[in-house]
PDB file of N, CA and C in Angstrom:
ATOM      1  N   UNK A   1      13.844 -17.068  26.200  1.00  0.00           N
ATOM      2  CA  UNK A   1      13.278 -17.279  24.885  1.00  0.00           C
ATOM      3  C   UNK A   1      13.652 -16.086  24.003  1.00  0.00           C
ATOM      4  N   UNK A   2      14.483 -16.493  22.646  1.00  0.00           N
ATOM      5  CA  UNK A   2      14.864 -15.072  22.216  1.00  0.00           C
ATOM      6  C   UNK A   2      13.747 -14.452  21.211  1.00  0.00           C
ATOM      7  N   UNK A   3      13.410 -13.210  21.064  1.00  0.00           N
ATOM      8  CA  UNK A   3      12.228 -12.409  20.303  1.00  0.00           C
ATOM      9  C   UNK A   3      12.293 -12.531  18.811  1.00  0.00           C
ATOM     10  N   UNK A   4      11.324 -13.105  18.528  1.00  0.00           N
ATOM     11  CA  UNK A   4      11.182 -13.535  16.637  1.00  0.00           C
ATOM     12  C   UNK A   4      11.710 -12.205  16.006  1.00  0.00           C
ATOM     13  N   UNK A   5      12.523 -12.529  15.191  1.00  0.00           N
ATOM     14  CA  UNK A   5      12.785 -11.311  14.517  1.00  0.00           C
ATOM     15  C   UNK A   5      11.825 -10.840  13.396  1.00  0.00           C
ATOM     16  N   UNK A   6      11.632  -9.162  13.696  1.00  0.00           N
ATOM     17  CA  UNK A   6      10.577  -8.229  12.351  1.00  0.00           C
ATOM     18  C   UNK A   6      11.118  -8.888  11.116  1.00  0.00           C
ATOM     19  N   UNK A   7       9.568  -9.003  10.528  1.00  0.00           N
ATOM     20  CA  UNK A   7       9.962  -9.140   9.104  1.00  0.00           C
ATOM     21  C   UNK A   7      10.415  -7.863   8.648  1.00  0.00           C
ATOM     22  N   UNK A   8       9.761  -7.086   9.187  1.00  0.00           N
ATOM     23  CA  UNK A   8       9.431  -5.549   8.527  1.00  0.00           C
ATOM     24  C   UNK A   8      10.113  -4.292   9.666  1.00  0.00           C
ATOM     25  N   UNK A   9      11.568  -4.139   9.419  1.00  0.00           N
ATOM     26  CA  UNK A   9      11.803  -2.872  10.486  1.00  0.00           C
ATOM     27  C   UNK A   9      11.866  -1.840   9.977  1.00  0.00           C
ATOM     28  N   UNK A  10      11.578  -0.950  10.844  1.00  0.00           N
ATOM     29  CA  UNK A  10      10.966   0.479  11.285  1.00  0.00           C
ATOM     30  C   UNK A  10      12.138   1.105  11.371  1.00  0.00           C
ATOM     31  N   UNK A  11      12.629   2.531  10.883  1.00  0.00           N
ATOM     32  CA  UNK A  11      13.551   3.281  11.347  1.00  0.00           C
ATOM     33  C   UNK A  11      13.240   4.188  12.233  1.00  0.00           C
ATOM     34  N   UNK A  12      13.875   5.285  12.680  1.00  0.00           N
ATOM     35  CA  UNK A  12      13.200   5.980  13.901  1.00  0.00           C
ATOM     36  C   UNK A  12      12.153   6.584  13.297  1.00  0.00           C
ATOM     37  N   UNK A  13      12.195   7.292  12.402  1.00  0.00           N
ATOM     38  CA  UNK A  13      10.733   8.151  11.387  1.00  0.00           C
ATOM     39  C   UNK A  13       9.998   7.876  11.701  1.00  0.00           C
ATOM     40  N   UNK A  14       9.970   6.213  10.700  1.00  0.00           N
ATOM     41  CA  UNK A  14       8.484   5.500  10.534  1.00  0.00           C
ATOM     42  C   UNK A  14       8.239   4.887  11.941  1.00  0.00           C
ATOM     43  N   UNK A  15       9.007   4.700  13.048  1.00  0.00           N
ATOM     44  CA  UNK A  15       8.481   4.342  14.326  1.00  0.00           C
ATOM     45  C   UNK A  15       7.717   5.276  15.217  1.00  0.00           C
ATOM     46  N   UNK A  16       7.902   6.822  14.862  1.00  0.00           N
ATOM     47  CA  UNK A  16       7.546   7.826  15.630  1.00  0.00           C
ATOM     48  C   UNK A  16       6.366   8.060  14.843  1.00  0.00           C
ATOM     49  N   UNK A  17       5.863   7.829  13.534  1.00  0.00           N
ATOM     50  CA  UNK A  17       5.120   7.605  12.776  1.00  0.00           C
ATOM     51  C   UNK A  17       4.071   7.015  13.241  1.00  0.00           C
ATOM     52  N   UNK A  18       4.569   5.134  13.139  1.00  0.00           N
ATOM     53  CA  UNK A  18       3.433   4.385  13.695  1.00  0.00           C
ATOM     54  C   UNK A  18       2.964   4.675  14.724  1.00  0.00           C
ATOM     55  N   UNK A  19       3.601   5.643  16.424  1.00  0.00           N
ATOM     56  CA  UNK A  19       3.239   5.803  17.181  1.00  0.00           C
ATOM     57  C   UNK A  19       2.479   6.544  17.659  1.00  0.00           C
ATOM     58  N   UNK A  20       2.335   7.519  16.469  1.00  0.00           N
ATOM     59  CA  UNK A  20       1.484   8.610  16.515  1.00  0.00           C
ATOM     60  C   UNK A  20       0.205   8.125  16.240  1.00  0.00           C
ATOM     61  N   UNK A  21       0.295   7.039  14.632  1.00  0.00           N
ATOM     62  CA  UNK A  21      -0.926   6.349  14.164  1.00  0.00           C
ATOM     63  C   UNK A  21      -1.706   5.551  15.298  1.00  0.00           C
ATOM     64  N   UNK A  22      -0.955   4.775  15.804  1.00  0.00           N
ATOM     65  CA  UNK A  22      -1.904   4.126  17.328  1.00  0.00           C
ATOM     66  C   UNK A  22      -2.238   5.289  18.413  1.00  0.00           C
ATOM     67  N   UNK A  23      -1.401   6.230  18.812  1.00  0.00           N
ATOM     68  CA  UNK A  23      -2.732   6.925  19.430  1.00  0.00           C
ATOM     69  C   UNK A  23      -3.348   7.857  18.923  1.00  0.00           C
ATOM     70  N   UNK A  24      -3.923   8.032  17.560  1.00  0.00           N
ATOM     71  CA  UNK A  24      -4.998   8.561  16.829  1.00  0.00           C
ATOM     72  C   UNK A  24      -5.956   7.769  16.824  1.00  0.00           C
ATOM     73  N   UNK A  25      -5.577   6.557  15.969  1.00  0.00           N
ATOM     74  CA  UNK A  25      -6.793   5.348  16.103  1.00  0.00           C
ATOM     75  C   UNK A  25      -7.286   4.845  17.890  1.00  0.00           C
ATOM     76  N   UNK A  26      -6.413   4.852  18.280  1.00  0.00           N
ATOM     77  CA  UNK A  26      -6.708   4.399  20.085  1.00  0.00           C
ATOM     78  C   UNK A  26      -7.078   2.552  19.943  1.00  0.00           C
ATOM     79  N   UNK A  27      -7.213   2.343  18.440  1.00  0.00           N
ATOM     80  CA  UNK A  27      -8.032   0.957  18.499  1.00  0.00           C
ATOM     81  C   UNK A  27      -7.655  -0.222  17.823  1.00  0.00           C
ATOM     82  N   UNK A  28      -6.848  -1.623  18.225  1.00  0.00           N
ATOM     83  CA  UNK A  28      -6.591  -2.343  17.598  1.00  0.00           C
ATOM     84  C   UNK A  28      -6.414  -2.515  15.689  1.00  0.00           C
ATOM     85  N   UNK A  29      -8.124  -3.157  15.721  1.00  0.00           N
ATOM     86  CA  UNK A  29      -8.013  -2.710  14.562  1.00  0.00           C
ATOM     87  C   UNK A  29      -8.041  -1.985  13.391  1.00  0.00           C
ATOM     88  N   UNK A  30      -8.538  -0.224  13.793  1.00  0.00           N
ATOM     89  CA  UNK A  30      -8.079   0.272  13.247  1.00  0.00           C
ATOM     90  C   UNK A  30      -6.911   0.816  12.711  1.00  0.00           C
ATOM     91  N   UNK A  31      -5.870   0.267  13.713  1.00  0.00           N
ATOM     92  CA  UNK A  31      -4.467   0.507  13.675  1.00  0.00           C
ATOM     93  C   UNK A  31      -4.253  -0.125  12.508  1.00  0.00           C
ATOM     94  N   UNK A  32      -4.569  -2.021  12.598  1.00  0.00           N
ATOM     95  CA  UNK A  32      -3.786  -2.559  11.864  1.00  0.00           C
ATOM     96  C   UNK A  32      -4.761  -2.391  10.038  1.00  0.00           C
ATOM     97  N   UNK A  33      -5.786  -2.111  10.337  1.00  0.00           N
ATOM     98  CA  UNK A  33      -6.154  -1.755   8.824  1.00  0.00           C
ATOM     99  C   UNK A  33      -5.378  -0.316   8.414  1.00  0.00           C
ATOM    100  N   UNK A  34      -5.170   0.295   8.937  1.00  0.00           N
ATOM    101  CA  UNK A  34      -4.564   1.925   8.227  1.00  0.00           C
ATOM    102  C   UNK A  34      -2.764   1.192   8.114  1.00  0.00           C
ATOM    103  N   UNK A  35      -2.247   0.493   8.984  1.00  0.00           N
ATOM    104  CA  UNK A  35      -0.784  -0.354   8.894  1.00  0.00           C
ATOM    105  C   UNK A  35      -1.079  -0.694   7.322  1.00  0.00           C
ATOM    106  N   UNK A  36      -1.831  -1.940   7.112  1.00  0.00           N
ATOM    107  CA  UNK A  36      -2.211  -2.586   6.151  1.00  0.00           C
ATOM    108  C   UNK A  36      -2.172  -1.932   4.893  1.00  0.00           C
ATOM    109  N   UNK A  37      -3.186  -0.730   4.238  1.00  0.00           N
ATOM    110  CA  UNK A  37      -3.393  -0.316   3.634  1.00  0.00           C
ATOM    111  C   UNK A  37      -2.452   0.415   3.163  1.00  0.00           C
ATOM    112  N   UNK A  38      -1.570   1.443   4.496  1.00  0.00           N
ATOM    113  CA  UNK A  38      -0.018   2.104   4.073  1.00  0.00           C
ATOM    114  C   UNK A  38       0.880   1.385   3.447  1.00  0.00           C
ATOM    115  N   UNK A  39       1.065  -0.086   3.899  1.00  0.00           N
ATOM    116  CA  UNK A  39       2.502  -0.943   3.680  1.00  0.00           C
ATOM    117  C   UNK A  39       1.780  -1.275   1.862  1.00  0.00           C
ATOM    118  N   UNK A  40       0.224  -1.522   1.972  1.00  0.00           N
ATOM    119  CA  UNK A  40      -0.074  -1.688   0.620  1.00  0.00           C
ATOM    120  C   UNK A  40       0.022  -0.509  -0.880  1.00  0.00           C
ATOM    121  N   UNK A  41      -0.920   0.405  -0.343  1.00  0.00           N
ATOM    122  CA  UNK A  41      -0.114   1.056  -1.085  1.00  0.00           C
ATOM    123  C   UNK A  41       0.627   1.898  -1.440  1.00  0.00           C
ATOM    124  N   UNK A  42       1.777   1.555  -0.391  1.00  0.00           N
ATOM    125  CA  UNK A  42       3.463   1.739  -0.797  1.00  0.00           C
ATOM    126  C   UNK A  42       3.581   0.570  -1.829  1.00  0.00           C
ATOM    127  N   UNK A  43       3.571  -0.341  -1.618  1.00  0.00           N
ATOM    128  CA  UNK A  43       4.078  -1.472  -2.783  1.00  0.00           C
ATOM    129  C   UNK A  43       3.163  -1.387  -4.226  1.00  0.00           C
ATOM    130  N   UNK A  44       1.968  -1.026  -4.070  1.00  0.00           N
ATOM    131  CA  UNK A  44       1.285  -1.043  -5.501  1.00  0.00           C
ATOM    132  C   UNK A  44       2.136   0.751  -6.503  1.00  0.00           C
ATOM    133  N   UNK A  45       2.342   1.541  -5.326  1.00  0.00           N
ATOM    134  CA  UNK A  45       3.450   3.020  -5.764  1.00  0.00           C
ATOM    135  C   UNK A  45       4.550   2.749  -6.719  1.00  0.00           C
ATOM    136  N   UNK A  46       5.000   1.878  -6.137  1.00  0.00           N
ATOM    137  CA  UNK A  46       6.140   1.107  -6.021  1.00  0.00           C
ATOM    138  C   UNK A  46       6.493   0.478  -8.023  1.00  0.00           C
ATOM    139  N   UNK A  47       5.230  -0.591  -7.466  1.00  0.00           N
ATOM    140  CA  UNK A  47       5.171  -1.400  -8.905  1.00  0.00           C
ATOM    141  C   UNK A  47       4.373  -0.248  -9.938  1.00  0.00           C
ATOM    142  N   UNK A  48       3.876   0.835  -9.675  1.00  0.00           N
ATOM    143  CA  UNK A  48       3.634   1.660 -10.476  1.00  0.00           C
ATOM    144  C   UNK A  48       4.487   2.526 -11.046  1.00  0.00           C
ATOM    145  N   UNK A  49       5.685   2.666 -10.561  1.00  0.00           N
ATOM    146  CA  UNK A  49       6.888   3.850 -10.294  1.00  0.00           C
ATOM    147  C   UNK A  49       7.521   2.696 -11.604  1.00  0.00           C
ATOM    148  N   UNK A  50       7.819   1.473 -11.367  1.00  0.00           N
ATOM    149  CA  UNK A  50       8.456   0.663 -12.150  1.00  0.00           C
ATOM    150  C   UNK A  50       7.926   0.504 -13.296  1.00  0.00           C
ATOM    151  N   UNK A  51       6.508   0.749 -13.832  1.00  0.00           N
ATOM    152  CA  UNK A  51       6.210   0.694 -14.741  1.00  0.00           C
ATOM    153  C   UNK A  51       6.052   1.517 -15.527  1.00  0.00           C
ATOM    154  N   UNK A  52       6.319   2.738 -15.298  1.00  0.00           N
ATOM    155  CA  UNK A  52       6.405   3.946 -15.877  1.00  0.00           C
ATOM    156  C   UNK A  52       7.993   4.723 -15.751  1.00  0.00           C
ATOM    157  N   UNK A  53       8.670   3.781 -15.242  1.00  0.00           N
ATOM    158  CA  UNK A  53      10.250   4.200 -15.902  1.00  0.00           C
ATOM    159  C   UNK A  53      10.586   5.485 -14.930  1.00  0.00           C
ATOM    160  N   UNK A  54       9.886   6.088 -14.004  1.00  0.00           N
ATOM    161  CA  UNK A  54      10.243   6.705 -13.324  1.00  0.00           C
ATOM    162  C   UNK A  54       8.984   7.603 -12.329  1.00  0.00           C
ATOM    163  N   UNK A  55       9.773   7.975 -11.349  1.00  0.00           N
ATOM    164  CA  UNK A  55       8.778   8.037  -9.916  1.00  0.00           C
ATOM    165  C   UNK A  55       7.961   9.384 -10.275  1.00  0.00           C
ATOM    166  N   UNK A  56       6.891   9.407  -9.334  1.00  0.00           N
ATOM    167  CA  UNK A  56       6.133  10.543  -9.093  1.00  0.00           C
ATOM    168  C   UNK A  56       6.296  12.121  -9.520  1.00  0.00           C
ATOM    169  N   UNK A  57       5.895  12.519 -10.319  1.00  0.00           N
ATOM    170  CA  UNK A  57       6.633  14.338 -10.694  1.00  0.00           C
ATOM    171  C   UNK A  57       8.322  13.943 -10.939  1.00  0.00           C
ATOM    172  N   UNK A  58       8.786  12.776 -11.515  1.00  0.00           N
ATOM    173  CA  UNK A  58       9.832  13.035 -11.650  1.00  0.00           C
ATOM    174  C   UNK A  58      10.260  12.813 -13.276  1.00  0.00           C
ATOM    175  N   UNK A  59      11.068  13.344 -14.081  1.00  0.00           N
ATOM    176  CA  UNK A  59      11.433  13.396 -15.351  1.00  0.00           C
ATOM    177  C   UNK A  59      12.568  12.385 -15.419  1.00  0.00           C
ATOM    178  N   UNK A  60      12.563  11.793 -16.398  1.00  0.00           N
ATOM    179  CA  UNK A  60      13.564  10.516 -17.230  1.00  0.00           C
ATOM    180  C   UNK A  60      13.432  10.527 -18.387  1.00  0.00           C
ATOM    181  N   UNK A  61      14.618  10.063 -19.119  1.00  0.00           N
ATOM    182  CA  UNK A  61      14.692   9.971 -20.057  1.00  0.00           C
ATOM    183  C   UNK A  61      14.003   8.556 -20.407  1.00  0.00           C
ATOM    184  N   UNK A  62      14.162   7.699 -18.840  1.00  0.00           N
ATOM    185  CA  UNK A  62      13.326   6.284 -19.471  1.00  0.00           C
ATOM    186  C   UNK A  62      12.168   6.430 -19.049  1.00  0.00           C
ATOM    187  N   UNK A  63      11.187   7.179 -19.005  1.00  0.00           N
ATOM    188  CA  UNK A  63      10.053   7.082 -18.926  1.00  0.00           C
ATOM    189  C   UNK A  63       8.930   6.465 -19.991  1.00  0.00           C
ATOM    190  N   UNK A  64       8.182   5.215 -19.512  1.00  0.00           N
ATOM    191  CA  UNK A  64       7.804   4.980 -21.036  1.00  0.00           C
ATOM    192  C   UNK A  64       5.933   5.396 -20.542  1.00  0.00           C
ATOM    193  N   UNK A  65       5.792   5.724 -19.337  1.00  0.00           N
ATOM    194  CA  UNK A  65       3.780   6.244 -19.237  1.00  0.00           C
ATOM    195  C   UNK A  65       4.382   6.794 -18.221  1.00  0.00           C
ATOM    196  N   UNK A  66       2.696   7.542 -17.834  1.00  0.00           N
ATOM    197  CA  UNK A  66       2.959   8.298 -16.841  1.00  0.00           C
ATOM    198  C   UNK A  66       2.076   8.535 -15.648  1.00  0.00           C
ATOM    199  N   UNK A  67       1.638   9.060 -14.469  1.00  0.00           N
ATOM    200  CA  UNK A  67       0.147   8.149 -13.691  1.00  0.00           C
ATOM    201  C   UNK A  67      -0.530   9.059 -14.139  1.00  0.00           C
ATOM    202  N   UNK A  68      -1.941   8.856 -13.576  1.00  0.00           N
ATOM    203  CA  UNK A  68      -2.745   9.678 -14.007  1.00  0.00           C
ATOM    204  C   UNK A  68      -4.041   9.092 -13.018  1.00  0.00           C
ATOM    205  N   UNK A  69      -3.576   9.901 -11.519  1.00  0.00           N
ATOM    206  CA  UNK A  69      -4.508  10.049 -10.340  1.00  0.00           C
ATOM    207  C   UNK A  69      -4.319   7.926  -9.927  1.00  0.00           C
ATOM    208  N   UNK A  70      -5.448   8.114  -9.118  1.00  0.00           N
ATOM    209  CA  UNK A  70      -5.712   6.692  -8.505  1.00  0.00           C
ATOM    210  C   UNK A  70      -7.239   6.602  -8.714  1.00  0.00           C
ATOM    211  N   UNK A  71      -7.417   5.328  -8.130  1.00  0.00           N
ATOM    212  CA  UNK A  71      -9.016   4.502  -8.260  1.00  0.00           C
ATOM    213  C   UNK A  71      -8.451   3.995  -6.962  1.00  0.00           C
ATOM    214  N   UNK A  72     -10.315   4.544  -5.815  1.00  0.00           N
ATOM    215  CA  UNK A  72     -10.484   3.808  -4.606  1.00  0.00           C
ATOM    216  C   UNK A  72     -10.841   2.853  -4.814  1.00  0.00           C
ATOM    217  N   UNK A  73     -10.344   1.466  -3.490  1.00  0.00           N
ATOM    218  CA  UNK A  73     -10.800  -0.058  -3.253  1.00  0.00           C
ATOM    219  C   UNK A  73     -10.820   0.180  -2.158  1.00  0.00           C
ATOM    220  N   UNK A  74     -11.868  -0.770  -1.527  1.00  0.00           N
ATOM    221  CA  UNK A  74     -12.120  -1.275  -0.152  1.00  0.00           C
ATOM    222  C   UNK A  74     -11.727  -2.568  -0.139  1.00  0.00           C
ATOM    223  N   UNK A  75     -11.195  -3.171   0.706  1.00  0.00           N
ATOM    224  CA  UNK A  75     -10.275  -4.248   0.772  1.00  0.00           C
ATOM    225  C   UNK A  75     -11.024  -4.978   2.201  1.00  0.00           C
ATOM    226  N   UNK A  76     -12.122  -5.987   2.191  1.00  0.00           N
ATOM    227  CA  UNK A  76     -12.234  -6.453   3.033  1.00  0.00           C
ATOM    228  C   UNK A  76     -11.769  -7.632   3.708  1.00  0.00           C
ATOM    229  N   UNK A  77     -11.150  -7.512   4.770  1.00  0.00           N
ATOM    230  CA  UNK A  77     -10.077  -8.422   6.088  1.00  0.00           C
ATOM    231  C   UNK A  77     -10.640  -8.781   6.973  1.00  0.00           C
ATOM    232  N   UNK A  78     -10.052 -10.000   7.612  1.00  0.00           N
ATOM    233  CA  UNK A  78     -11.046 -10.641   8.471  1.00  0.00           C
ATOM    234  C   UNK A  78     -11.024  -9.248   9.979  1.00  0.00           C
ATOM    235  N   UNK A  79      -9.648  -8.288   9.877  1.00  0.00           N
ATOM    236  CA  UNK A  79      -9.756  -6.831  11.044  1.00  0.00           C
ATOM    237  C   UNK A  79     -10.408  -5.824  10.590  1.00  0.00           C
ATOM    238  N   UNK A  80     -10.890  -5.948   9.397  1.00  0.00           N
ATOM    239  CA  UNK A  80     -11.764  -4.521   9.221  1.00  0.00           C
ATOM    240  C   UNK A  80     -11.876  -3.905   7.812  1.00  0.00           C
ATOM    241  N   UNK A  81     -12.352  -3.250   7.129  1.00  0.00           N
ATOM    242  CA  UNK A  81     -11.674  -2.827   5.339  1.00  0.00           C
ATOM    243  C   UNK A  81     -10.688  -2.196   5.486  1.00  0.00           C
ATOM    244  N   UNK A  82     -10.135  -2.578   4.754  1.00  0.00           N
ATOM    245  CA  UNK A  82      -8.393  -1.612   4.320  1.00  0.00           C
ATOM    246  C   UNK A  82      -8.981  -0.874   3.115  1.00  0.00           C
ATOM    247  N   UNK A  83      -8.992   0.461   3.282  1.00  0.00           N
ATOM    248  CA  UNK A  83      -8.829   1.306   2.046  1.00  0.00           C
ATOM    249  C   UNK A  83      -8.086   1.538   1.193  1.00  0.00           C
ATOM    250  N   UNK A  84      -8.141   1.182   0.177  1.00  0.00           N
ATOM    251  CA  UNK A  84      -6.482   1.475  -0.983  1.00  0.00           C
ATOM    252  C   UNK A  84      -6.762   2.381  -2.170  1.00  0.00           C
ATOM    253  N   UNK A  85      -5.520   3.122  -2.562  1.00  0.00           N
ATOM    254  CA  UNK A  85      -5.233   3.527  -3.940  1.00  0.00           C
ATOM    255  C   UNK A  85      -4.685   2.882  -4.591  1.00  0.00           C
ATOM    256  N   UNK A  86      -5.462   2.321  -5.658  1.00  0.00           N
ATOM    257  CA  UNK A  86      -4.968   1.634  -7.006  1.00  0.00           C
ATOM    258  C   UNK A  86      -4.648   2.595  -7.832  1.00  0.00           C
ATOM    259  N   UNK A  87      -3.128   2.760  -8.272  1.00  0.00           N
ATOM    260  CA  UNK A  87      -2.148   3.363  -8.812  1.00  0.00           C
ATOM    261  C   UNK A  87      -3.206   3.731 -10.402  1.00  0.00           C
ATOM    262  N   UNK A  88      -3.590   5.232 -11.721  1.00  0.00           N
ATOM    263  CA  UNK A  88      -3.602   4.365 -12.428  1.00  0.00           C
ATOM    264  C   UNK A  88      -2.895   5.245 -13.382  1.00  0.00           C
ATOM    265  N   UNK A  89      -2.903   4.661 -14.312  1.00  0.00           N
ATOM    266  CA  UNK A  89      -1.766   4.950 -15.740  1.00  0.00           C
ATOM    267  C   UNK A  89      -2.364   5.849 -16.569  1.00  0.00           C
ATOM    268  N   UNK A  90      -1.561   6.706 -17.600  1.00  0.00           N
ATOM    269  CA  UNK A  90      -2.500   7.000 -18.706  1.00  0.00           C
ATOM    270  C   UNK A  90      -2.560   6.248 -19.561  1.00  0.00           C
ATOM    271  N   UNK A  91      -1.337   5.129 -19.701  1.00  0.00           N
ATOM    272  CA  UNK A  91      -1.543   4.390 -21.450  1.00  0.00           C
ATOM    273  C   UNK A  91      -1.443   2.946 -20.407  1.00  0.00           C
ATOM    274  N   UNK A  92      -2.830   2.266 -20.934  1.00  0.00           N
ATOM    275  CA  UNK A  92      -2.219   0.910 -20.555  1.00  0.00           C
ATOM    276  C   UNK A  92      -3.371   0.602 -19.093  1.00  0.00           C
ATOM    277  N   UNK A  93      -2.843  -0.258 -18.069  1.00  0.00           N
ATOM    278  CA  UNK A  93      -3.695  -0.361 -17.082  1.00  0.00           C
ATOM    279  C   UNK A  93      -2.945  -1.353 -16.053  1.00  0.00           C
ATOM    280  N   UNK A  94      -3.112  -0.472 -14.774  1.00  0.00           N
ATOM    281  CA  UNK A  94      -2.865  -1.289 -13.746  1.00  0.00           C
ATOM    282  C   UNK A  94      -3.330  -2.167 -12.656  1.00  0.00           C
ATOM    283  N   UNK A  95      -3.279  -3.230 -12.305  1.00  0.00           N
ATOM    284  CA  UNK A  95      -4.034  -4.049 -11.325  1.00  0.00           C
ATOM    285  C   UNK A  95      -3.101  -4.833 -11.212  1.00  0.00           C
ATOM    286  N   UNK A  96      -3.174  -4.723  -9.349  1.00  0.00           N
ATOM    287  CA  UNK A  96      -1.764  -5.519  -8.457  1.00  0.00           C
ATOM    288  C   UNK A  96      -2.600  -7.292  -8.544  1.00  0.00           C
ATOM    289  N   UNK A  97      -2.162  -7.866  -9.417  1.00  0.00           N
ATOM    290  CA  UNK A  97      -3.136  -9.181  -9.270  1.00  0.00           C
ATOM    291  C   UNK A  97      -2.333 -10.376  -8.484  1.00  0.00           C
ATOM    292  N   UNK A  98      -1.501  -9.968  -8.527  1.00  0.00           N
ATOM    293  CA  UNK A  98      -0.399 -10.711  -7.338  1.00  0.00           C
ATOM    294  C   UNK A  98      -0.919 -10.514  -6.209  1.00  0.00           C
ATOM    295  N   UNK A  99      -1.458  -9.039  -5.490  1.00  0.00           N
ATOM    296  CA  UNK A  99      -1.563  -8.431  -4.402  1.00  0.00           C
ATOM    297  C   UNK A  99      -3.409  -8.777  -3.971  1.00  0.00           C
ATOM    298  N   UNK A 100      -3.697  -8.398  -5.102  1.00  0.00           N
ATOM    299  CA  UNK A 100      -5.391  -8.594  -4.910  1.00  0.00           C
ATOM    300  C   UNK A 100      -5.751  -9.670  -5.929  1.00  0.00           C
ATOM    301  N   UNK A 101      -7.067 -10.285  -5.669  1.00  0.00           N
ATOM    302  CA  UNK A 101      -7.607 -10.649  -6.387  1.00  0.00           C
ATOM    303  C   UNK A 101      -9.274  -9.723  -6.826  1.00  0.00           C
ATOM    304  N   UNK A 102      -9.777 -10.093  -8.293  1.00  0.00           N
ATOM    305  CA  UNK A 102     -10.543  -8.848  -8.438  1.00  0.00           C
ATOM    306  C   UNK A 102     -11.600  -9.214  -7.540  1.00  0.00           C
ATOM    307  N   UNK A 103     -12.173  -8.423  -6.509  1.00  0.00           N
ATOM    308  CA  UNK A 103     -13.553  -8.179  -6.265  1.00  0.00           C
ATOM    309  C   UNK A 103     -13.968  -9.349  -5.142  1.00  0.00           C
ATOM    310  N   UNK A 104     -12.787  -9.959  -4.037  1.00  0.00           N
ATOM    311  CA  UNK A 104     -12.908 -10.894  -3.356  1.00  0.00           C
ATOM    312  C   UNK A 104     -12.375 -10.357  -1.933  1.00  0.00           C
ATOM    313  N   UNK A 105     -12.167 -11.343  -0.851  1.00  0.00           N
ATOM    314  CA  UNK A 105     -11.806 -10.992   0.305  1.00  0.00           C
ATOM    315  C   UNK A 105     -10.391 -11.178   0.469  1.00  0.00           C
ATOM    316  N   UNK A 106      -9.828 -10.704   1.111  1.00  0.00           N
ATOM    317  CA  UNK A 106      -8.080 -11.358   1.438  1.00  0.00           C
ATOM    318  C   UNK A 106      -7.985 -12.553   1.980  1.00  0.00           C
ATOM    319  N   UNK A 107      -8.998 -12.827   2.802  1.00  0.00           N
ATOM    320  CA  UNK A 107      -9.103 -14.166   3.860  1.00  0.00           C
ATOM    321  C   UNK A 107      -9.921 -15.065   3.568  1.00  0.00           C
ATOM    322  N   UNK A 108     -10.211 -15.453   2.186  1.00  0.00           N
ATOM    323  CA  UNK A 108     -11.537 -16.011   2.172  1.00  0.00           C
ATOM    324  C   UNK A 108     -10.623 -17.465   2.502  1.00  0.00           C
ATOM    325  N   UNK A 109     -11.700 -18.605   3.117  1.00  0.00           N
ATOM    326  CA  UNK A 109     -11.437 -19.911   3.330  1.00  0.00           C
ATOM    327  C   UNK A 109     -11.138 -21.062   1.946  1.00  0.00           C
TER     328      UNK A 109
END
């Protein structure tokens, strides 16, 4: 039977990474909520980096805002809360509404 292929691969880094993260947590799901929350917000960074024309402490000429700190969420999953940083802006306002919905569960039925 051949092995489903990762959606999501790991280079050696982030594999020596995750391996460290499972034996800190020692525990299922704390593993996969701190997984969760990293892969999340990397991508909300991400769409924040894009909306401000350029990344973290970095200077552009296309810069059109700039961040200004984060706002904690608790993200409750049917494995446990995922903690997140919601990216936020100085001009303007961000919310991953693709990613979250406001003030609900990830799994609701």
């Amino acid at each position: 039977m051949p092995q489903e292929e990762s959606v999501l691969r790991l280079g050696r880094d982030e594999a020596l990474e995750a391996a460290r993260l499972w034996q800190e947590c020692g525990d299922a799901r704390e593993f996969a909520c701190r997984v969760l929350g990293g892969v999340m917000n990397a991508l909300m960074d991400s769409e924040a980096q894009q909306m401000c024309g350029a990344g973290r402490n970095e200077r552009s000429d296309g810069r059109e805002n700039s961040r200004n700190g984060y706002r904690p969420r608790s993200l409750k999953t049917a494995v446990g809360d995922v903690e997140l940083e919601i990216p936020k802006l100085r001009h303007g306002t961000y919310y991953p509404e693709g990613m979250l919905a406001r003030w609900s569960r990830v799994d609701t039925s």
